[in-house]
Protein backbone atom coordinates (compact mmCIF):
# COMPACT_ATOMS: atom_id res chain seq x y z
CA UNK A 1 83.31 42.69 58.10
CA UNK A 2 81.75 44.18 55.86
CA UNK A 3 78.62 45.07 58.04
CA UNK A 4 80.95 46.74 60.02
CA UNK A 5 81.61 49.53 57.84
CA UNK A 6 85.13 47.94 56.81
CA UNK A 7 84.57 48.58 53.41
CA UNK A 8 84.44 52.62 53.88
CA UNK A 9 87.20 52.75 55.84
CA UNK A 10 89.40 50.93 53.40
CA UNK A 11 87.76 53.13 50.58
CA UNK A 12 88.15 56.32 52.77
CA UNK A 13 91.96 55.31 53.37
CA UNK A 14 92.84 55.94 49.50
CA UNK A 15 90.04 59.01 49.10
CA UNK A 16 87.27 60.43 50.96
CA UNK A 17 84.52 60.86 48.96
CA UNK A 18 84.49 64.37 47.59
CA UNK A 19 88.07 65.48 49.09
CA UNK A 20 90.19 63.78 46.36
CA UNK A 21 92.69 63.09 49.88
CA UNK A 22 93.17 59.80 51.40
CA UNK A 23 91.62 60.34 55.86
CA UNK A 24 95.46 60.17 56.50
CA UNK A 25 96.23 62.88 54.45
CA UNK A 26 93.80 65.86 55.56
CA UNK A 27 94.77 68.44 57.76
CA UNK A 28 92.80 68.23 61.01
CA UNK A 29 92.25 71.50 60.82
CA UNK A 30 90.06 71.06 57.84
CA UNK A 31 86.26 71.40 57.67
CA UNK A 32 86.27 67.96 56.24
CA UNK A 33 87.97 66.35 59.74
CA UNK A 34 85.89 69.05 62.16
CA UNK A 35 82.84 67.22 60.66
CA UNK A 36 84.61 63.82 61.35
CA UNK A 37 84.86 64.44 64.94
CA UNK A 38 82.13 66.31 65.76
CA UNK A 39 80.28 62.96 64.12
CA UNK A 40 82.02 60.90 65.88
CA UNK A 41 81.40 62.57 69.16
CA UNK A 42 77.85 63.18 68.14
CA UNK A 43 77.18 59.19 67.74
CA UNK A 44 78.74 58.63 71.38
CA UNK A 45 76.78 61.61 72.95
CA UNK A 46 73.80 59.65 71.22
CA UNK A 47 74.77 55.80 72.09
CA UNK A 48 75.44 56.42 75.66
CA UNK A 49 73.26 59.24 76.57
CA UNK A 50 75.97 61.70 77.17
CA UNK A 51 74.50 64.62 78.74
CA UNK A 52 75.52 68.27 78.01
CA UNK A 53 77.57 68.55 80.35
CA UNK A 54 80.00 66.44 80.22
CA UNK A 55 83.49 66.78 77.49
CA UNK A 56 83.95 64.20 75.30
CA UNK A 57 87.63 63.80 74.44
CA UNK A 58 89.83 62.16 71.94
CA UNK A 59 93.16 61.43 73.59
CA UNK A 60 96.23 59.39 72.13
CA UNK A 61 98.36 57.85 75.01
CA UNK A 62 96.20 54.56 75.71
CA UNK A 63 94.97 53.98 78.64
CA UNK A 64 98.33 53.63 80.67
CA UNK A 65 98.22 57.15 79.84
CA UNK A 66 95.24 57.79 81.79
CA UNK A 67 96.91 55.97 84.62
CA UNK A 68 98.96 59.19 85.06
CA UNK A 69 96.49 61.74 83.79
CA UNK A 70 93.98 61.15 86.28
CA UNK A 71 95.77 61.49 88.94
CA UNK A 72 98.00 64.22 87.78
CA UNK A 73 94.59 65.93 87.34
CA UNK A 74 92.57 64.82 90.36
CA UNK A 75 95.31 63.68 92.92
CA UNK A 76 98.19 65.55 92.93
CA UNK A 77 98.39 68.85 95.13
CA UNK A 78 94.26 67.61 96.73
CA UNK A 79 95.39 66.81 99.88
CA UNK A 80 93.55 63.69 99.57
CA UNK A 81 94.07 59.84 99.11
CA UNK A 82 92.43 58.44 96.16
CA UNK A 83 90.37 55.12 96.72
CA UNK A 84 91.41 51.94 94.64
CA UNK A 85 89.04 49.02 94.00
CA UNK A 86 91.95 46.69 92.97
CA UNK A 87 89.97 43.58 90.79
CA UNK A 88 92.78 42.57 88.70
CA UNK A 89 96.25 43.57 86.66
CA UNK A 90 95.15 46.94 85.11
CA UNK A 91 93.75 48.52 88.37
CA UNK A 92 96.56 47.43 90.16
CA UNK A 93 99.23 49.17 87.51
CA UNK A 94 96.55 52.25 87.64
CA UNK A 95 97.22 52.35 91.43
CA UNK A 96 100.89 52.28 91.02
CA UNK A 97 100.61 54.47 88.61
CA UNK A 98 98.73 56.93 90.93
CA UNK A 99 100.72 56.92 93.63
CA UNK A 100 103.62 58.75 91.78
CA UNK A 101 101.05 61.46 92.21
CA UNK A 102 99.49 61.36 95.50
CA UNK A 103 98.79 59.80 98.61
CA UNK A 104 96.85 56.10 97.41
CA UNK A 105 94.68 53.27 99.33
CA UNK A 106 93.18 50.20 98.20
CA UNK A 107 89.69 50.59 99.39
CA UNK A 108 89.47 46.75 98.48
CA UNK A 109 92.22 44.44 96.47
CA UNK A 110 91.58 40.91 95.31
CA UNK A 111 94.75 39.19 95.60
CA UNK A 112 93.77 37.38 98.28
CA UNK A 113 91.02 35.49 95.74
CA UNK A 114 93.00 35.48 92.94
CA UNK A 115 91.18 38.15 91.25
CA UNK A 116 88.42 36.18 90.85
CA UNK A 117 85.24 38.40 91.26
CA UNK A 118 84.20 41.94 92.27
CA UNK A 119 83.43 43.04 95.53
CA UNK A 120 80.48 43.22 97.35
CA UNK A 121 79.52 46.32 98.36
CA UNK A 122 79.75 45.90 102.71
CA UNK A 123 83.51 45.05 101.63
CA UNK A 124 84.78 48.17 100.48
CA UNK A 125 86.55 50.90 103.04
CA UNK A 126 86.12 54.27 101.44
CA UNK A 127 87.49 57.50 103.06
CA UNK A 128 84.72 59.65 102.69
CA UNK A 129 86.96 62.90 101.77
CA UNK A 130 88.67 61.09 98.78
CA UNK A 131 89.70 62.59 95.82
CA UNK A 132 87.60 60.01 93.49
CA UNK A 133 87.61 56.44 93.51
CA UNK A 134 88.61 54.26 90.44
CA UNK A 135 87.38 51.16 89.09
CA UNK A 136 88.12 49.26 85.99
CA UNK A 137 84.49 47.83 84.64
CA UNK A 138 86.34 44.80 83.14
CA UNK A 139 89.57 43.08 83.75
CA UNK A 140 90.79 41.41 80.30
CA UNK A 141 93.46 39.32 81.56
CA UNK A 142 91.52 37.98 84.42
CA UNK A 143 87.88 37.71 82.59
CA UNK A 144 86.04 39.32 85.31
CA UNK A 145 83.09 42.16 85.04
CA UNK A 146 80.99 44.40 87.09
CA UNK A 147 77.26 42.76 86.17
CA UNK A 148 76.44 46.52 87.34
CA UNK A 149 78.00 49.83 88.28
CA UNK A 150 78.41 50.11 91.80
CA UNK A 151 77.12 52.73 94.03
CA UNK A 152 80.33 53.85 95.67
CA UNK A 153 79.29 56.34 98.37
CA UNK A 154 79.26 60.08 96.83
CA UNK A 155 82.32 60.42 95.75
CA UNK A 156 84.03 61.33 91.60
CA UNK A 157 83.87 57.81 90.18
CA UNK A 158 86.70 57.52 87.70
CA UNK A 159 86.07 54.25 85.74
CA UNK A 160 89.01 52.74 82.67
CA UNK A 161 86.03 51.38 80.64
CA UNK A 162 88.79 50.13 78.11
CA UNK A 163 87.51 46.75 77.65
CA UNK A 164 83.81 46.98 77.81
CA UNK A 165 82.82 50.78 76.51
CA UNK A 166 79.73 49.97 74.38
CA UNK A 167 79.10 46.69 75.06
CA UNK A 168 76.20 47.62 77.01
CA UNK A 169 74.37 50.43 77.58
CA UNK A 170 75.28 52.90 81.19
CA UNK A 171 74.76 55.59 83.19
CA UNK A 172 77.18 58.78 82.38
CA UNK A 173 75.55 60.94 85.11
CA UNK A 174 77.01 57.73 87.43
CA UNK A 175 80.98 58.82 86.32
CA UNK A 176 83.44 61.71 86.84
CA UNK A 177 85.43 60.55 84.39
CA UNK A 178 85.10 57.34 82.24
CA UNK A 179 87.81 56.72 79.60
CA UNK A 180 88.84 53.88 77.09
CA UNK A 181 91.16 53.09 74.51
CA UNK A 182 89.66 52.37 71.59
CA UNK A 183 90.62 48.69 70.48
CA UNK A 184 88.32 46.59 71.78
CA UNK A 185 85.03 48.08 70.85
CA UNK A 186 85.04 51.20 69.86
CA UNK A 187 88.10 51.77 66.97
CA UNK A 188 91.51 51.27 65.57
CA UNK A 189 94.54 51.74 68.29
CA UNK A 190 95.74 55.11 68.55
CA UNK A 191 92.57 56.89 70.04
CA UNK A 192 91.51 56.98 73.62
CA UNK A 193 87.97 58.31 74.36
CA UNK A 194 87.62 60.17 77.86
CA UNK A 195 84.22 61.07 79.33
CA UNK A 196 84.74 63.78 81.95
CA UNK A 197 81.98 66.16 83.33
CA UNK A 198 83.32 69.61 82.74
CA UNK A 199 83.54 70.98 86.04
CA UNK A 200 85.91 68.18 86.98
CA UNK A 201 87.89 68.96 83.77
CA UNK A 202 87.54 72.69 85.23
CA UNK A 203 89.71 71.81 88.20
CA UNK A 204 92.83 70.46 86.48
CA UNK A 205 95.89 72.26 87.90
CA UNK A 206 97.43 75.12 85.74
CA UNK A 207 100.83 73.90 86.21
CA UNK A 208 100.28 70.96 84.32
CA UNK A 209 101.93 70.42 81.00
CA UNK A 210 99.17 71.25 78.76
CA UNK A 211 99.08 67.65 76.68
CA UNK A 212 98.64 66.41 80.47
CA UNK A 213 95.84 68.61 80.76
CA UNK A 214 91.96 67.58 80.89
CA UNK A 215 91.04 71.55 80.85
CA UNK A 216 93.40 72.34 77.80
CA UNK A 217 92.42 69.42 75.76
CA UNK A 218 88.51 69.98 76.84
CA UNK A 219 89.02 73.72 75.75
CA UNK A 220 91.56 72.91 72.26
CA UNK A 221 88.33 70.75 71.81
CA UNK A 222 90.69 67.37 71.30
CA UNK A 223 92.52 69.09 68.17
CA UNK A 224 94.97 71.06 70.62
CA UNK A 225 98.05 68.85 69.06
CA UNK A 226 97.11 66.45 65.96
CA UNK A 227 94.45 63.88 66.75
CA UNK A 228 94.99 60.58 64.98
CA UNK A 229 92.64 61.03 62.31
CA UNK A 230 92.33 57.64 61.07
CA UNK A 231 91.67 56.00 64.14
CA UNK A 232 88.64 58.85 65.12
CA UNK A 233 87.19 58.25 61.57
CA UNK A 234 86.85 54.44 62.41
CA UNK A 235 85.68 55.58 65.51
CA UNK A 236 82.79 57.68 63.96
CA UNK A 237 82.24 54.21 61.27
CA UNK A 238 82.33 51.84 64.11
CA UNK A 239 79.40 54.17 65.89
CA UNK A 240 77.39 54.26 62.59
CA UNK A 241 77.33 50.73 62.50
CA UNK A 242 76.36 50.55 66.57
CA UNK A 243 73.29 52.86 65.35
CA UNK A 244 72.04 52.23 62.32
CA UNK A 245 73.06 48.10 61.81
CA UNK A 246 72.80 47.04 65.33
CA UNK A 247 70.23 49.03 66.95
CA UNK A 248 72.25 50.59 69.81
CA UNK A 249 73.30 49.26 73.10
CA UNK A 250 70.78 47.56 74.13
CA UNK A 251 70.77 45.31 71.71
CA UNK A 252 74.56 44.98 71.57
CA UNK A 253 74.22 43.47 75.10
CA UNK A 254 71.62 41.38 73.96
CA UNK A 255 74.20 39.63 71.44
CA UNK A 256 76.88 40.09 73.55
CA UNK A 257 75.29 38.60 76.37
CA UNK A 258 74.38 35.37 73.83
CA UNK A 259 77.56 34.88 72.75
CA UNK A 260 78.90 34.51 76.29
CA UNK A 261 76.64 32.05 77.22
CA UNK A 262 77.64 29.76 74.58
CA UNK A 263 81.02 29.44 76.22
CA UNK A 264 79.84 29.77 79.46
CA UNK A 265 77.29 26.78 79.56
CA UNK A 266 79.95 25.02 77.92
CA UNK A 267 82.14 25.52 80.94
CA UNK A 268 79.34 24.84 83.43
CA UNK A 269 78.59 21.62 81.55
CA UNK A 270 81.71 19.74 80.97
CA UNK A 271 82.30 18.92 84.84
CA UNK A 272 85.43 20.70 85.80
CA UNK A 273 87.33 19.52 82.68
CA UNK A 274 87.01 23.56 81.99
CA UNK A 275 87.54 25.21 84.72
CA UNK A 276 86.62 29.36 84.33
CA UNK A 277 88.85 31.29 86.25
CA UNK A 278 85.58 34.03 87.54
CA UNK A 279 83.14 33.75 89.98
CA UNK A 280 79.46 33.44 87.92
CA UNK A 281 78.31 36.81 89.36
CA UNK A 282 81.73 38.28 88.32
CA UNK A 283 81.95 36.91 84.91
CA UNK A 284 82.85 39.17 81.87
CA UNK A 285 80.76 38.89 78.63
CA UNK A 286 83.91 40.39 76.54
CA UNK A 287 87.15 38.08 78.17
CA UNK A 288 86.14 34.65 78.60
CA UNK A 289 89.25 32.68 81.05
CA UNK A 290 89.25 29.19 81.72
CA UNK A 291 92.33 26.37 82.20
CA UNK A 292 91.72 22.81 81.01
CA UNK A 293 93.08 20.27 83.66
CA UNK A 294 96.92 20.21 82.91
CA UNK A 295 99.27 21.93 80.78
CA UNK A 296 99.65 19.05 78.30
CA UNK A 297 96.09 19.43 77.78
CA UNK A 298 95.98 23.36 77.69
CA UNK A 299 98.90 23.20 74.79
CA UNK A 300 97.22 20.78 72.73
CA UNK A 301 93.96 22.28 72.71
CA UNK A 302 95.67 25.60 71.86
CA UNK A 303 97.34 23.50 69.03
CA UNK A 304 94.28 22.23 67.72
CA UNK A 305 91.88 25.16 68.05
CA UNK A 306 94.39 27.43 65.61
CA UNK A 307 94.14 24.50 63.23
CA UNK A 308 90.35 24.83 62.71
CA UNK A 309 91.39 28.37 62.72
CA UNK A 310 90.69 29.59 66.40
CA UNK A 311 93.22 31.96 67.14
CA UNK A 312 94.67 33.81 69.85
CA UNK A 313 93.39 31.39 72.50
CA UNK A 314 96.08 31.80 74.64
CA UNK A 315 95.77 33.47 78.12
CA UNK A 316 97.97 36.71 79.36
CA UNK A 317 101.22 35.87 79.72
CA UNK A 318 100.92 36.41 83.33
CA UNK A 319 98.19 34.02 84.36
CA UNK A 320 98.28 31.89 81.08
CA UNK A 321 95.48 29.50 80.84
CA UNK A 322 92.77 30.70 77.98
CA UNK A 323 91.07 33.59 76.91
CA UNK A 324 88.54 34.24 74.68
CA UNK A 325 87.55 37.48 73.82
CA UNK A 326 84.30 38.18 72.33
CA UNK A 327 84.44 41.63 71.69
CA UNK A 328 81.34 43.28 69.93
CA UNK A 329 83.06 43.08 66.62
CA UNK A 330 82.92 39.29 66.78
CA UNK A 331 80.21 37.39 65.17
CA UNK A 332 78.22 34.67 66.87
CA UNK A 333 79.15 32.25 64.22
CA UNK A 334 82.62 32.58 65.04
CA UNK A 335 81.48 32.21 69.19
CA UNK A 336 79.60 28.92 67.67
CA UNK A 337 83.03 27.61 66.30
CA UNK A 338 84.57 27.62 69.14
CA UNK A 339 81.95 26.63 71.29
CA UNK A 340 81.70 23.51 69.16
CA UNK A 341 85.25 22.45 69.23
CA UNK A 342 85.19 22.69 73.16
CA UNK A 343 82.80 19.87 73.03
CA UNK A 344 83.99 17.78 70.85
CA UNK A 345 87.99 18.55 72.62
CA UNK A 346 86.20 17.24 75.82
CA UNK A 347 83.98 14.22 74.31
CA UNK A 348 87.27 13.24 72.90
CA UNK A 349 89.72 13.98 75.68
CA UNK A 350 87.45 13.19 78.96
């Protein structure tokens, strides 16, 4: 934790250095909080490559509020359908969302596999006048990943990047808008990083209501309202670390890709008695689903994992089964522990 710059942020919450004020108490107005986010945005522009043209944004909302302010911004009054790759819960509720706006279509929707993979690229129907086309990189509740960004025609490429932003390294240049909420990777909740090349931003109707607004925010350079400071500090501290402990992106895949194959191979090896819910090529290296072979099973291993203190174990509500996610923030020890205790679970219950 404390590699992870926790120790300045609980310092930082009673005083930054210098300002005699705790980070919850400056205004954002202040030079001290303009260098905060301009740091903060700097490390990002830096860690993914973000080229000059192209807004970085700090947003509050989540990311069901991008749900709505994408299309409000991109959709609504085009004239044009907006393309859906449906691979699980949260681009299905983005779709709904969407079509309060505009006219939608699923250019593919995995329901019929049980949201268990991506699709291949013959498999999508794109109208070639859409407004953009939206993905979600990674599906938590499902546990299923793009290995790759797909090339989806040329068309904007909106991407919710909630779950997996910084986890690996990507291509900006390959988005019109990319966005994330910040608690998996990147922060505290309460921030929502958006990624949008300016002349998209450029287009967002006038008659918007300005904290709807991609141009207004862009322009009121995120501080048009109050930002929540806190949560962009750890932002800035959680990108320090991503620079200067880990070595950037790269080699935050590297680990991240290590500590998913713990679990994986454990899956792969125990003959069915864990079954993961994705398709290999689809698998995520930040959610990893599987069900054991009955529910009496799946409760007592839940049971037993929070006694050797594995927690939160337990799949989304709406699939159930089990989830582990292995978000950067979580050490490979702690990956080793449970790896570990689904062997010995299966030597003993098999």
């Amino acid at each position: 934790i404390e590699d992870r710059h926790a120790g300045a942020g609980q310092r930082d919450l009673l005083a930054l250095p210098g300002t005699g004020m705790s980070i919850l108490e400056i205004s954002h107005r202040s030079k001290v909080f303009e260098g905060i986010i301009q740091a903060a945005e700097a490390n990002l522009r830096k860690l993914l490559s973000i080229p000059e043209d192209y807004h970085v944004l700090f947003l509050q909302g989540g990311a069901l509020l991008q749900f709505d302010m994408v299309p409000m911004n991109l959709l609504r009054g085009s004239g044009k359908p907006a393309e859906y790759v449906v691979t699980g819960s949260w681009a299905k509720k983005a779709m709904d969302e969407a079509a309060t706006q505009g006219q939608v279509h699923a250019a593919w929707d995995g329901a019929g596999c049980n949201y268990n993979r991506v699709p291949l690229p013959d498999e999508l129907r794109l109208d070639p006048n859409a407004a953009y086309v939206y993905i979600c990189s990674n599906e938590t509740i499902q546990g299923i990943q793009y290995p790759a960004i797909p090339v989806l025609a040329d068309l904007p490429l909106v991407c919710d990047s909630s779950s997996d932003l910084l986890c690996r390294p990507v291509d900006i240049r390959r988005f019109a808008v990319l966005f994330a909420c910040a608690q998996k990777n990147a922060g505290p909740a309460g921030v929502t990083i958006v990624i949008i090349r300016k002349d998209i931003a450029a287009r967002s109707p006038k008659d918007l209501p300005s904290m709807l607004n991609y141009r207004v925010m862009a322009e009121g350079k995120s501080l048009f309202n109050t930002p929540p400071t806190f949560a962009v500090y750890m932002v800035k501290l959680v990108t320090d670390w991503l620079i200067n402990k880990v070595g950037g992106l790269e080699a935050m895949h590297q680990q991240n890709m290590a500590k998913a194959r713990l679990l994986y191979d454990v899956i792969d090896k125990c003959g069915g008695f864990y079954a993961g819910h994705a398709d290999r090529d689809s698998r995520s290296i930040m959610n990893v689903t599987f069900r054991l072979p009955n529910d009496a099973l799946e409760n007592q291993f839940l049971k037993e994992a929070k006694q050797r203190g594995l927690h939160e174990l337990k799949g989304h509500r709406s699939v159930g089964g089990c989830r582990a996610s292995i978000y950067n923030a979580m050490p490979l020890e702690g990956v080793q522990l449970l790896r570990d205790f689904m062997l010995e679970f299966y030597e003993k219950a098999k």
